[in-house]
Protein backbone atom coordinates (compact mmCIF):
# COMPACT_ATOMS: atom_id res chain seq x y z
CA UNK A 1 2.31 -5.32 -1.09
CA UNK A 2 5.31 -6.07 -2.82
CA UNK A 3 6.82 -3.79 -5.46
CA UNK A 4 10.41 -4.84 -5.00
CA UNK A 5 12.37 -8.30 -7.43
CA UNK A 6 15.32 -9.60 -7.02
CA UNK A 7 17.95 -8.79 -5.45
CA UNK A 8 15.82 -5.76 -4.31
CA UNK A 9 15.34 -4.25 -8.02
CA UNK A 10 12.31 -2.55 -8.99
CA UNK A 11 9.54 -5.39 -11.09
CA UNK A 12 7.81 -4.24 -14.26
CA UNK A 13 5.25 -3.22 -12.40
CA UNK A 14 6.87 -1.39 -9.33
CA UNK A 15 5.62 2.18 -11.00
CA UNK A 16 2.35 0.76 -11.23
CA UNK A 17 2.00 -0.48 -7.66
CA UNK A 18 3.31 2.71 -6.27
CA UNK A 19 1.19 5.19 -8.64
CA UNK A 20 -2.03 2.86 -7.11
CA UNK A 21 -1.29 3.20 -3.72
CA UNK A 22 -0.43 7.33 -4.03
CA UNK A 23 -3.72 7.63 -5.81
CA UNK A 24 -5.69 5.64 -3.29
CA UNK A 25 -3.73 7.27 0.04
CA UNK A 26 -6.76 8.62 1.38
CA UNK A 27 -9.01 5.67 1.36
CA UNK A 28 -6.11 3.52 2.75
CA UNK A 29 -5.97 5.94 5.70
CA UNK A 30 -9.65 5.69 6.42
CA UNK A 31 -9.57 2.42 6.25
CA UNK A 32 -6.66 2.13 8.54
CA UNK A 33 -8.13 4.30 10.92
CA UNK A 34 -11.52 2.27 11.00
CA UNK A 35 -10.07 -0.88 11.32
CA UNK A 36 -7.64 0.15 14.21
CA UNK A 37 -10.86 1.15 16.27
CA UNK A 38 -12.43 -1.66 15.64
CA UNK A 39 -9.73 -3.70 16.63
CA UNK A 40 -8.25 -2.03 19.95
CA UNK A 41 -8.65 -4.36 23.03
């Protein structure tokens, strides 16, 4: 996910993108955390 322009400046949208992810934390984690067990050798 990119939230980052040019020359490393914050896009239009970089609040956006970070307000998204903050609000979604928890369902990233589960996600994560299913998706690392179903991948482990």
């Amino acid at each position: 996910m990119q939230s980052r322009g040019v020359c490393n400046q914050n896009t239009e949208y970089h609040d956006q993108i970070v307000n998204l992810v903050n609000a979604n934390k928890r369902l990233i984690r589960q996600r994560m955390r299913q998706n690392s067990i179903k991948y482990k050798p």
